[in-house]
C-alpha atoms as a PDB file:
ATOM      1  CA  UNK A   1      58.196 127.597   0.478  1.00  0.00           C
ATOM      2  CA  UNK A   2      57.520 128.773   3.864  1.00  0.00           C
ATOM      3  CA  UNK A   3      60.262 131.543   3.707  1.00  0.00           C
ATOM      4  CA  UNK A   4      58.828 132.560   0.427  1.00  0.00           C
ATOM      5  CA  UNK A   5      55.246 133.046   2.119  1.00  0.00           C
ATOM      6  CA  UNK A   6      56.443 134.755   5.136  1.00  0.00           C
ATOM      7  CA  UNK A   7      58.899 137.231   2.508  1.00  0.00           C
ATOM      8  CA  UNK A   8      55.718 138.230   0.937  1.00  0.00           C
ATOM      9  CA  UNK A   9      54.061 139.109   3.759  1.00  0.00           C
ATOM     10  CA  UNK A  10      56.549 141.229   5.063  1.00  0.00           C
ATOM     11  CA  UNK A  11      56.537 142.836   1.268  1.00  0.00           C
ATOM     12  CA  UNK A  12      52.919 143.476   1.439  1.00  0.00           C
ATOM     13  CA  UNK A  13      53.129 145.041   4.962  1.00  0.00           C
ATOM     14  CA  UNK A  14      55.854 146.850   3.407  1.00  0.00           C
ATOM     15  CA  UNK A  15      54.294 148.277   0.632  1.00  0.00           C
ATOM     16  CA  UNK A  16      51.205 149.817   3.144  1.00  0.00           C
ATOM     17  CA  UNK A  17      54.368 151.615   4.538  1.00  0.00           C
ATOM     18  CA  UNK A  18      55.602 153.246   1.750  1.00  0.00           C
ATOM     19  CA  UNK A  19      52.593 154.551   0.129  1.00  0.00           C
ATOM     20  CA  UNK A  20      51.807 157.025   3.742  1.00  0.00           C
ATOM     21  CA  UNK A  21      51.529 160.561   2.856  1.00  0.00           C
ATOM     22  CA  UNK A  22      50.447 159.999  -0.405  1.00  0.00           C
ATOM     23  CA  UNK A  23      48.319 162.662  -0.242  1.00  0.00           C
ATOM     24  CA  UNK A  24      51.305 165.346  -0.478  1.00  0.00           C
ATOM     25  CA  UNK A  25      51.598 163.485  -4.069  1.00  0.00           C
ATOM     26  CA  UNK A  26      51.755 167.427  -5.587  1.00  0.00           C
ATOM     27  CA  UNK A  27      53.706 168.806  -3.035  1.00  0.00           C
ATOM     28  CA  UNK A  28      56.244 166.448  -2.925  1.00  0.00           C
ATOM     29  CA  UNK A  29      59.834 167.929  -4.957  1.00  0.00           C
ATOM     30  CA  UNK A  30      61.019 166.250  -7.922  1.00  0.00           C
ATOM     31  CA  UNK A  31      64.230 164.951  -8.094  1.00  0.00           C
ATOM     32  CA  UNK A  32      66.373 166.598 -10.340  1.00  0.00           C
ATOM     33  CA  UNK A  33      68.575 164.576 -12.652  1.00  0.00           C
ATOM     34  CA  UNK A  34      71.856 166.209 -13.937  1.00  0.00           C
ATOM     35  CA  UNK A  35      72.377 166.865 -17.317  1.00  0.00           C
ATOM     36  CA  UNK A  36      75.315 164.276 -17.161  1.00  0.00           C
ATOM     37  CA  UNK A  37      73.655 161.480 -16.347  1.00  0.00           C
ATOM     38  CA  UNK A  38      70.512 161.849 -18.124  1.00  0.00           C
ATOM     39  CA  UNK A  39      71.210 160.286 -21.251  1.00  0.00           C
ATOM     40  CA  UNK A  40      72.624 156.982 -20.085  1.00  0.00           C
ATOM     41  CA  UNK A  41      69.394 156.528 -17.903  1.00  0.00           C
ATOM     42  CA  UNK A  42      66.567 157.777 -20.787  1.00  0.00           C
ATOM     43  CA  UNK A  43      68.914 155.188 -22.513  1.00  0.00           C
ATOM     44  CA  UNK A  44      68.604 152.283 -20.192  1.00  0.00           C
ATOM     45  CA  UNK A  45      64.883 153.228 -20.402  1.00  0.00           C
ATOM     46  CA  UNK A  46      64.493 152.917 -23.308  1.00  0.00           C
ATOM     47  CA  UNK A  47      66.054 149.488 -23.493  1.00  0.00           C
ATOM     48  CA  UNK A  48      63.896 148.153 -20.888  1.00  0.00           C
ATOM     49  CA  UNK A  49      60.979 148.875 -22.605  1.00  0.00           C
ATOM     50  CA  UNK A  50      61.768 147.371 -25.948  1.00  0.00           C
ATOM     51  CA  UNK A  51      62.727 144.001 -23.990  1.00  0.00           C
ATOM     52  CA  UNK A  52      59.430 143.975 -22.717  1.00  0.00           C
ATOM     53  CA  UNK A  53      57.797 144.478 -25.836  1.00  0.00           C
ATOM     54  CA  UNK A  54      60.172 142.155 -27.337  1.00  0.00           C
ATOM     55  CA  UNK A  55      59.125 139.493 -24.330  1.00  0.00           C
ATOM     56  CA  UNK A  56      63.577 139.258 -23.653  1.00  0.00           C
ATOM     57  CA  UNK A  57      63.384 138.286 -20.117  1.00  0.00           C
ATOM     58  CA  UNK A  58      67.294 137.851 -20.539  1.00  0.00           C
ATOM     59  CA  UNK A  59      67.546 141.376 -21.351  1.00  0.00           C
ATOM     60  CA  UNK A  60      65.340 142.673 -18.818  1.00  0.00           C
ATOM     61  CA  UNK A  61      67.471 141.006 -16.025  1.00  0.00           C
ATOM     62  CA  UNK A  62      70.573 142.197 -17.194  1.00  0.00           C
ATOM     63  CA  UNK A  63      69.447 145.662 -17.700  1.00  0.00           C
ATOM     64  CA  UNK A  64      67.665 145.581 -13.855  1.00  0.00           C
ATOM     65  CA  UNK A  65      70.944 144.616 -12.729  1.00  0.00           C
ATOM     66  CA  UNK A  66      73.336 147.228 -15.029  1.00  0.00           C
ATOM     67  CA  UNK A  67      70.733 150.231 -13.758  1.00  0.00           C
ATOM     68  CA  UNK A  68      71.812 149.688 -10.039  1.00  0.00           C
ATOM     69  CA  UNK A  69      75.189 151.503 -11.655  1.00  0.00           C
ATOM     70  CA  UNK A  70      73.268 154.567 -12.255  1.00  0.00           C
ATOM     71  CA  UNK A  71      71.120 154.349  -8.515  1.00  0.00           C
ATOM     72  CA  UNK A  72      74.027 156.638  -7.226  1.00  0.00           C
ATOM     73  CA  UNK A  73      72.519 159.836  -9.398  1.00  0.00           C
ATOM     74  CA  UNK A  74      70.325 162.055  -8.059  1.00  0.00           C
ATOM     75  CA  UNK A  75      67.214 160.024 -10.199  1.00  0.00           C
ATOM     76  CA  UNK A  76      67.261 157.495  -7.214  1.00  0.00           C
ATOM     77  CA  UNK A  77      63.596 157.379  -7.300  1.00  0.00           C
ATOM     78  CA  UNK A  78      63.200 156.741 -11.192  1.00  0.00           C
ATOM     79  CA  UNK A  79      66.374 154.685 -11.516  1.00  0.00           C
ATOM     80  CA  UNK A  80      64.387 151.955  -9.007  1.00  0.00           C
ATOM     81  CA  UNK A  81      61.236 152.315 -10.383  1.00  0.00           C
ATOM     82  CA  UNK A  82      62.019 151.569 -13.601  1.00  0.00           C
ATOM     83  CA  UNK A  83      64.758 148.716 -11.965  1.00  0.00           C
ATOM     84  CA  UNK A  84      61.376 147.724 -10.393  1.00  0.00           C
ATOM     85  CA  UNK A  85      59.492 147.949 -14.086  1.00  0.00           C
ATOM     86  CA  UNK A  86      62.206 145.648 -15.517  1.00  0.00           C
ATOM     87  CA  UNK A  87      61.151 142.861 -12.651  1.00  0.00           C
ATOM     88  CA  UNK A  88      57.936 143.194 -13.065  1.00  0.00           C
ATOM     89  CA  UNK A  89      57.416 142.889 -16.964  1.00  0.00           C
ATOM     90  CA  UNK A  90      59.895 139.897 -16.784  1.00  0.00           C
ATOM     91  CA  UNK A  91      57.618 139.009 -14.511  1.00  0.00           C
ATOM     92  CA  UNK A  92      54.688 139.477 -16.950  1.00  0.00           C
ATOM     93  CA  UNK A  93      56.486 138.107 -19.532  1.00  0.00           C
ATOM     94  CA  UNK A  94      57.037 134.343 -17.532  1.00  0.00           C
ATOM     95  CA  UNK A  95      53.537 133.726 -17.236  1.00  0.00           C
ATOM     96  CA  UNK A  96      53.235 134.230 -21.436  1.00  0.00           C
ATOM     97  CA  UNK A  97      56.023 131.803 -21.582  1.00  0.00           C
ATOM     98  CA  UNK A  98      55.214 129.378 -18.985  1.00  0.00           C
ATOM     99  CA  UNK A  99      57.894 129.610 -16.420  1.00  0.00           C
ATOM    100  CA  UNK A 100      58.550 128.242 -13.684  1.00  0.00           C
ATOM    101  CA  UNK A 101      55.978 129.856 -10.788  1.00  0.00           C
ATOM    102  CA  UNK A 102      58.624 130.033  -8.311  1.00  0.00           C
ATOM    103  CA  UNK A 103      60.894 132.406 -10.613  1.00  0.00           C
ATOM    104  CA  UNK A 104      57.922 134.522 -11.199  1.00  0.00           C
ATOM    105  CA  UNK A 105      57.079 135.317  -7.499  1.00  0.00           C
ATOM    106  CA  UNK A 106      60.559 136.357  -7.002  1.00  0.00           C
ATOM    107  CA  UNK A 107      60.769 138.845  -9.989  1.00  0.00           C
ATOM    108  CA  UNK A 108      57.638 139.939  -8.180  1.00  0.00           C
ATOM    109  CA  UNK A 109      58.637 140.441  -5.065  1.00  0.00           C
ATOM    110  CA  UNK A 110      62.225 142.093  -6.331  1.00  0.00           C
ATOM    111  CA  UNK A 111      60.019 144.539  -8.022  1.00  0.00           C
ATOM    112  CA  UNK A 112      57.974 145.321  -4.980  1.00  0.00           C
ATOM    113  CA  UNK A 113      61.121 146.110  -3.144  1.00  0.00           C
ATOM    114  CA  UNK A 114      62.480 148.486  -6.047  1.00  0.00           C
ATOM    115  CA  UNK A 115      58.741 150.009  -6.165  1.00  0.00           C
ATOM    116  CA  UNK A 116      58.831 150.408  -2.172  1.00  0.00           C
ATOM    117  CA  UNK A 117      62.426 151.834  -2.387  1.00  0.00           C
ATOM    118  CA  UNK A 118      61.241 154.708  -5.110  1.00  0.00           C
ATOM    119  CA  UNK A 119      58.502 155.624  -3.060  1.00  0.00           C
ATOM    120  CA  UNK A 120      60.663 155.880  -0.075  1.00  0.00           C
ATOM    121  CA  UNK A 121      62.793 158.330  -1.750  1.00  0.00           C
ATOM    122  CA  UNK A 122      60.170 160.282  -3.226  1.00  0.00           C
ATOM    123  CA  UNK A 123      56.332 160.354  -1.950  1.00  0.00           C
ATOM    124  CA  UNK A 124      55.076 161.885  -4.968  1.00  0.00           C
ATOM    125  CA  UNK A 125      55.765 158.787  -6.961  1.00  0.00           C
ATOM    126  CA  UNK A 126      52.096 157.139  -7.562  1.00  0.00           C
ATOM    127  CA  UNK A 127      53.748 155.030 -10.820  1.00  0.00           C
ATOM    128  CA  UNK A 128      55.752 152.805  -8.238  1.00  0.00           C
ATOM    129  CA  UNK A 129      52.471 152.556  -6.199  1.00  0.00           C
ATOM    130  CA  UNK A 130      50.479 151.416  -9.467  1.00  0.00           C
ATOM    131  CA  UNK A 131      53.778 148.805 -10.487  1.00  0.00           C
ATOM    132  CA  UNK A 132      53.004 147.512  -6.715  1.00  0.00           C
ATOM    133  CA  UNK A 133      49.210 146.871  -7.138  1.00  0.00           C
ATOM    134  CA  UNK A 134      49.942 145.081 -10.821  1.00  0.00           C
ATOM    135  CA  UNK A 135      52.634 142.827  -8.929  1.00  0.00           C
ATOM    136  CA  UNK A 136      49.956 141.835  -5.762  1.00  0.00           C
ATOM    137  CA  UNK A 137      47.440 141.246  -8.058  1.00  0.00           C
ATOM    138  CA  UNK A 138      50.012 138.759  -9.838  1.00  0.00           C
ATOM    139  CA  UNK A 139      50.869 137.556  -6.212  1.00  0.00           C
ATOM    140  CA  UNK A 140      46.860 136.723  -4.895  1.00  0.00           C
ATOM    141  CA  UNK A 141      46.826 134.748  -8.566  1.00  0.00           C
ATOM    142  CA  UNK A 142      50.032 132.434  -7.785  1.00  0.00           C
ATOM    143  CA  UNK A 143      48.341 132.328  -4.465  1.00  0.00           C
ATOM    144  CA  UNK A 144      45.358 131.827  -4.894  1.00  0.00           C
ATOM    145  CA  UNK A 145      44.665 128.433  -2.995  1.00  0.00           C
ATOM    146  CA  UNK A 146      46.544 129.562   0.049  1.00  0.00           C
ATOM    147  CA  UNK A 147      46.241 131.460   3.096  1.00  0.00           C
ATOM    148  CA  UNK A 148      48.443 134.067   2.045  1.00  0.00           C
ATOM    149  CA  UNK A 149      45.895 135.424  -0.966  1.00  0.00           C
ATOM    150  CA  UNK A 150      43.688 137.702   1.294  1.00  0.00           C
ATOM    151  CA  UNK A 151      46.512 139.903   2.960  1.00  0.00           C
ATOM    152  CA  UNK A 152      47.866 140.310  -0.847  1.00  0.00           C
ATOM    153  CA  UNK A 153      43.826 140.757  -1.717  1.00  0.00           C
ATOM    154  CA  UNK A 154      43.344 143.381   1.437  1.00  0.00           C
ATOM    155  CA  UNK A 155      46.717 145.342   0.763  1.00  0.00           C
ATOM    156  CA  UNK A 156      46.289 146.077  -3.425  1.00  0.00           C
ATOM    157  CA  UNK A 157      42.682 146.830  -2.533  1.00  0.00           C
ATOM    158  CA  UNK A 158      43.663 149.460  -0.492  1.00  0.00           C
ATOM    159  CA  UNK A 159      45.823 150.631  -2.948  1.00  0.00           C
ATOM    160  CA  UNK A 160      43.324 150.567  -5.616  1.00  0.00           C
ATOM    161  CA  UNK A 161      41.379 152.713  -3.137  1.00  0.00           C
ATOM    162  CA  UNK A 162      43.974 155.264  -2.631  1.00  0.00           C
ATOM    163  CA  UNK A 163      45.293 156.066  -5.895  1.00  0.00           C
ATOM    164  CA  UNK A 164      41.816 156.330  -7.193  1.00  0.00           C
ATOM    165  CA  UNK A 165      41.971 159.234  -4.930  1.00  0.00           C
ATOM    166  CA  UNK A 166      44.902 160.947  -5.849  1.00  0.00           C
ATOM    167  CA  UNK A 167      45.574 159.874  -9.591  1.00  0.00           C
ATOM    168  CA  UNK A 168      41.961 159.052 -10.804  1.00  0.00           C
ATOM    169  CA  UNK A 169      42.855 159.486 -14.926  1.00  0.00           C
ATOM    170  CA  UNK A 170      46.486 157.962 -14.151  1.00  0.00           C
ATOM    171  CA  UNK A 171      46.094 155.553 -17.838  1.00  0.00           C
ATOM    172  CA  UNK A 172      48.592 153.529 -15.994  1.00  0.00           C
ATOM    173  CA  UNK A 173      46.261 153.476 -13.060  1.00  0.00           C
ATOM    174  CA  UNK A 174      43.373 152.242 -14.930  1.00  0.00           C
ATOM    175  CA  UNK A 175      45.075 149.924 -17.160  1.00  0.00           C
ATOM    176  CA  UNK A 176      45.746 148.003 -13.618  1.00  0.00           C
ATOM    177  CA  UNK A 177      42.364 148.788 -12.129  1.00  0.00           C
ATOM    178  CA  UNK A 178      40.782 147.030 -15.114  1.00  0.00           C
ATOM    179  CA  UNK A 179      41.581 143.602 -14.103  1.00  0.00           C
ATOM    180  CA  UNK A 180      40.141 143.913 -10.641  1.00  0.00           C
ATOM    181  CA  UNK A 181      37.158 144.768 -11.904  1.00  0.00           C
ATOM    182  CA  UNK A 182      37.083 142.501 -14.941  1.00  0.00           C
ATOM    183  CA  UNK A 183      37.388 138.706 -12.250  1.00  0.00           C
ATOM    184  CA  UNK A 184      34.372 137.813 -10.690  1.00  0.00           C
ATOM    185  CA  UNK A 185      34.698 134.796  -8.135  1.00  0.00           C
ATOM    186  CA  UNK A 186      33.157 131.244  -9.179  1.00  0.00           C
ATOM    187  CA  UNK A 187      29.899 130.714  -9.212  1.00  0.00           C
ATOM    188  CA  UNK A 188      29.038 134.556  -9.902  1.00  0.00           C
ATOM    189  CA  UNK A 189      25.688 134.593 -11.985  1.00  0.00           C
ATOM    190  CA  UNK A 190      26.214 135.138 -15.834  1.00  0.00           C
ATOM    191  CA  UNK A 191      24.664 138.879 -15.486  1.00  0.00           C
ATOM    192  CA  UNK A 192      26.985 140.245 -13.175  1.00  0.00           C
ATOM    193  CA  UNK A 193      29.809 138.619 -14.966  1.00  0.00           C
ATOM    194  CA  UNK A 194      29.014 140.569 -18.036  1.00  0.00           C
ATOM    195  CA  UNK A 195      28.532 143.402 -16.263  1.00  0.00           C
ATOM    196  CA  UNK A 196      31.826 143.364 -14.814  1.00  0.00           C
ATOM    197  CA  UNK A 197      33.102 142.911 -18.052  1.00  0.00           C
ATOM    198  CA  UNK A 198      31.623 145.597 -19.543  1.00  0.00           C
ATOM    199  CA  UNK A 199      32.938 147.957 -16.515  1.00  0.00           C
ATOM    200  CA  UNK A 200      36.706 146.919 -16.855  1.00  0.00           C
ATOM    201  CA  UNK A 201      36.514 147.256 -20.592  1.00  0.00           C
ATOM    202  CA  UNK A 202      34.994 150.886 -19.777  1.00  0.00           C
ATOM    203  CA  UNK A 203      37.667 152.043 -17.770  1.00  0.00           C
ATOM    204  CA  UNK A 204      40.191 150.627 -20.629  1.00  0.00           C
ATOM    205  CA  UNK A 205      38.413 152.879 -22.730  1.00  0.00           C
ATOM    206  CA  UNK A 206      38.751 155.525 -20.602  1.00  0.00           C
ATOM    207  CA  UNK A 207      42.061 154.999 -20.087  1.00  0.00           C
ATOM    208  CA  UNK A 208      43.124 155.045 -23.642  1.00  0.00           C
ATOM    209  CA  UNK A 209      41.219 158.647 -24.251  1.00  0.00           C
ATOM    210  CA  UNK A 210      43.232 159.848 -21.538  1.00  0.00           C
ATOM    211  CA  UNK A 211      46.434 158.131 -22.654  1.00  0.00           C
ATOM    212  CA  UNK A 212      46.436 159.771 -26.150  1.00  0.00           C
ATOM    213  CA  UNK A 213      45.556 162.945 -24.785  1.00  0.00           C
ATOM    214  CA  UNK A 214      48.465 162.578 -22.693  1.00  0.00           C
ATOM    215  CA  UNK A 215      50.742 161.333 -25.148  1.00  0.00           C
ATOM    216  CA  UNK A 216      54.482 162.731 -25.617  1.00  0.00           C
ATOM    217  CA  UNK A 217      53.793 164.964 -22.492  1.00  0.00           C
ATOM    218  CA  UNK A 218      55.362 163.872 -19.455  1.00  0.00           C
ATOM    219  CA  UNK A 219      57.032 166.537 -16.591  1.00  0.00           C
ATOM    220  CA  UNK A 220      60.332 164.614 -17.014  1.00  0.00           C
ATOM    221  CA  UNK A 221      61.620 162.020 -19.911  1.00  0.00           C
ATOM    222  CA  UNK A 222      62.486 159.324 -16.694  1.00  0.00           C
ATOM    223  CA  UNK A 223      58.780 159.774 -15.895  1.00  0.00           C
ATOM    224  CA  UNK A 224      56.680 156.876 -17.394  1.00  0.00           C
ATOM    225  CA  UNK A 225      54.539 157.836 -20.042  1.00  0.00           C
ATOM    226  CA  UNK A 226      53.398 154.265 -21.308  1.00  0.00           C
ATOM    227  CA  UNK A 227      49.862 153.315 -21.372  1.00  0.00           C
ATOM    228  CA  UNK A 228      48.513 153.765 -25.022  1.00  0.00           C
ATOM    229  CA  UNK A 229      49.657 150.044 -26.560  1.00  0.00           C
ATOM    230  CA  UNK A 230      48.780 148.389 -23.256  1.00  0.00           C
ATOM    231  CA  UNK A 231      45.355 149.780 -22.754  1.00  0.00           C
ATOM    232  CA  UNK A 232      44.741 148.585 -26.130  1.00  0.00           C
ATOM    233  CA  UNK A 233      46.101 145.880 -25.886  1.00  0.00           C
ATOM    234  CA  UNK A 234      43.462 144.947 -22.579  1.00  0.00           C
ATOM    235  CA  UNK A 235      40.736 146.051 -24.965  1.00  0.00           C
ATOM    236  CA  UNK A 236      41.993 143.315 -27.711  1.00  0.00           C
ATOM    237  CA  UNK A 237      42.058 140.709 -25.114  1.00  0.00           C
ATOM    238  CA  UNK A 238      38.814 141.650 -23.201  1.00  0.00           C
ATOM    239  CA  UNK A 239      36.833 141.763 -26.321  1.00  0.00           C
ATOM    240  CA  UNK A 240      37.876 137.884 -27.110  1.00  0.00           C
ATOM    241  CA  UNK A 241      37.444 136.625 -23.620  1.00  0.00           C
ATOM    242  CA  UNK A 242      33.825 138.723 -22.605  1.00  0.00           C
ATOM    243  CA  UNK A 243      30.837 136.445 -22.394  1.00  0.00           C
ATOM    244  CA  UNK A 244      29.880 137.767 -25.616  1.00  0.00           C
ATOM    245  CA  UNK A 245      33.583 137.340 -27.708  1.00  0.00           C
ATOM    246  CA  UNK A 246      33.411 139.874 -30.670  1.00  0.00           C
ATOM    247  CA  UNK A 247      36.687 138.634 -32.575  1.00  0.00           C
ATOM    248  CA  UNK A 248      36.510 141.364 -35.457  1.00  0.00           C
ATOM    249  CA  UNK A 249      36.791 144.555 -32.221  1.00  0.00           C
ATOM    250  CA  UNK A 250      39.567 142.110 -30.754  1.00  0.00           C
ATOM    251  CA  UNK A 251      41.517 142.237 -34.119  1.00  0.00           C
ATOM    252  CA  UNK A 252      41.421 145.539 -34.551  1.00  0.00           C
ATOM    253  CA  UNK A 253      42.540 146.729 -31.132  1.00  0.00           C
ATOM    254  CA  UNK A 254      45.332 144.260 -31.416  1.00  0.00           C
ATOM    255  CA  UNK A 255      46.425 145.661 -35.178  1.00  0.00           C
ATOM    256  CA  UNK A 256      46.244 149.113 -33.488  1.00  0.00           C
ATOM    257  CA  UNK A 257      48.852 148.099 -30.596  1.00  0.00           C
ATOM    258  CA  UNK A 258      51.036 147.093 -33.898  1.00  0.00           C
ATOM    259  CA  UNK A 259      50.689 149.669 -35.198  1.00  0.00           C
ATOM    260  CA  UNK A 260      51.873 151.819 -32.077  1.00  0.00           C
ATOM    261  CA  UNK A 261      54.703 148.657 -30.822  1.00  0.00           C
ATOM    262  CA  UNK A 262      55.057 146.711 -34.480  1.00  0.00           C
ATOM    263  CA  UNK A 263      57.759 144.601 -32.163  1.00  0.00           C
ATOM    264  CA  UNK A 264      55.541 143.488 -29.246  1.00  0.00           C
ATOM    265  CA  UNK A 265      56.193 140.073 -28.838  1.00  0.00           C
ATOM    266  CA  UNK A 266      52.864 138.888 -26.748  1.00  0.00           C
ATOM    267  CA  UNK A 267      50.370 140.657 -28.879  1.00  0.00           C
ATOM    268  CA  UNK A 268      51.894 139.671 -32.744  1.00  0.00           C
ATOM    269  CA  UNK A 269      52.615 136.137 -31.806  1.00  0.00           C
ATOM    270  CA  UNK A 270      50.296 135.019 -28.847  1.00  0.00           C
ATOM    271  CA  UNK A 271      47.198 137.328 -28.749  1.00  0.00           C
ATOM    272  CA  UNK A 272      46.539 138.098 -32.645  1.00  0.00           C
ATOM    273  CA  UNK A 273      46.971 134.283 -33.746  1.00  0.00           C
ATOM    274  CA  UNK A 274      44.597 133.637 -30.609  1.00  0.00           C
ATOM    275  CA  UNK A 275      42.136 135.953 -32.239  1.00  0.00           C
ATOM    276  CA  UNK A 276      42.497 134.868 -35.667  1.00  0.00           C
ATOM    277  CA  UNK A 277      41.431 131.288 -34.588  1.00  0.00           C
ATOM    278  CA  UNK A 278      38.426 132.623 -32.937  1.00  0.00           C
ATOM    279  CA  UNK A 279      37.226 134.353 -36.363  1.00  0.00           C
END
């Protein structure tokens, strides 16, 4: 336990490395990915992503491990941040399925170190800095009765801070800047817990404007372009958990995730029966 604590540490300090010069994020060059190799990585993509959806943590390990194959192409910075995606939505997935806490840190922390490896090879990349904030927010919750919680608190903060300034309508971004603002400490009064309620579920709003006028369009196909299903997703689950539930707006956002990812494991068979109760 006490290597695990020290390991994240070092990942946190890690991660304030790798985000320096952030502010050349448009400067920065893209990597170019050969014609070659292209389709065998939009492939393994692609396959990530529906195991996500699809909540196959199986999958999502083996295809984080087969993608290491393609890390000698040029795409060195996309092949490990989406090797660092694959971590982190198994990751995601786990606490759905209630696994074991342990085996969630380290998918985690693997995915901070593919996140902190993209960025080394390429700057520009703010996605691998918003993967890192999602996985330290994940890290101050399985720590959350331990000293180790306010370094994780202190680093993603800063984060928060600095994307905010480079990449404010990122939908990515706000789809993980949401949370932070949604979780009050105990003992906040009722008022300002509904009022940070009603400011995360603002900036998922936000966020999904800007995700569907972004839609279909990014610079490269290896560049992530997700955002839509998730952001609605948030909404769905925000509008059942607010002080005030409204069940009927939860429903809907859910049915509109469907109807974007019909396959998404979490929201058809967890969230919308979860919902449906409530009603």
């Amino acid at each position: 336990m006490r290597t695990d604590l020290i390991r994240t540490a070092r990942l946190v300090a890690l991660a304030a490395v790798s985000v320096a010069g952030m502010s050349a994020l448009h400067a920065a060059q893209r990597t170019v990915v050969p014609p070659a190799g292209r389709a065998g990585l939009e492939g393994q993509v692609a396959a990530i992503q529906r195991a996500d959806y699809e909540g196959d943590r199986a999958a999502l390990h083996r295809l984080h491990q087969q993608m290491a194959v393609a890390a000698k192409e040029p795409a060195g910075a996309r092949v490990a941040y989406w090797r660092g995606f694959a971590l982190w939505r198994r990751a995601f997935n786990g606490f759905n399925d209630g696994v074991d806490r342990a085996e969630i840190e380290q998918d985690l922390l693997g995915a901070i170190r593919e996140f902190d490896k993209a960025l080394s090879e390429d700057r520009a990349l703010v996605e691998a800095t918003i993967g890192t904030i999602s996985c330290l927010q994940s890290l101050a919750f399985l720590h959350q009765h331990d000293e180790t919680r306010s370094a994780i608190v202190s680093r993603f903060v800063s984060l928060l801070a600095q994307v905010k300034a480079v990449a404010p309508d990122n939908p990515r971004f706000l789809w993980v800047y949401g949370p932070s603002q949604w979780y009050a400490p105990p003992g906040t009064p009722a008022d300002e817990v509904a009022r940070r309620q009603a400011t995360a579920i603002a900036t998922y709003e936000r966020g999904l404007e800007l995700a569907r006028r972004q839609r279909g369009h990014p610079d490269d196909p290896l560049d992530p372009s997700w955002g839509e299903a998730e952001l609605l997703m948030s909404l769905a689950w925000s509008s059942l958990n607010r002080a005030t539930p409204d069940p009927r707006a939860a429903e809907a956002y859910a049915n509109r995730a469907l109807s974007i990812v019909p396959h998404w494991h979490y929201v058809r068979d967890i969230l919308l029966p979860q919902i449906r109760r409530a009603r």
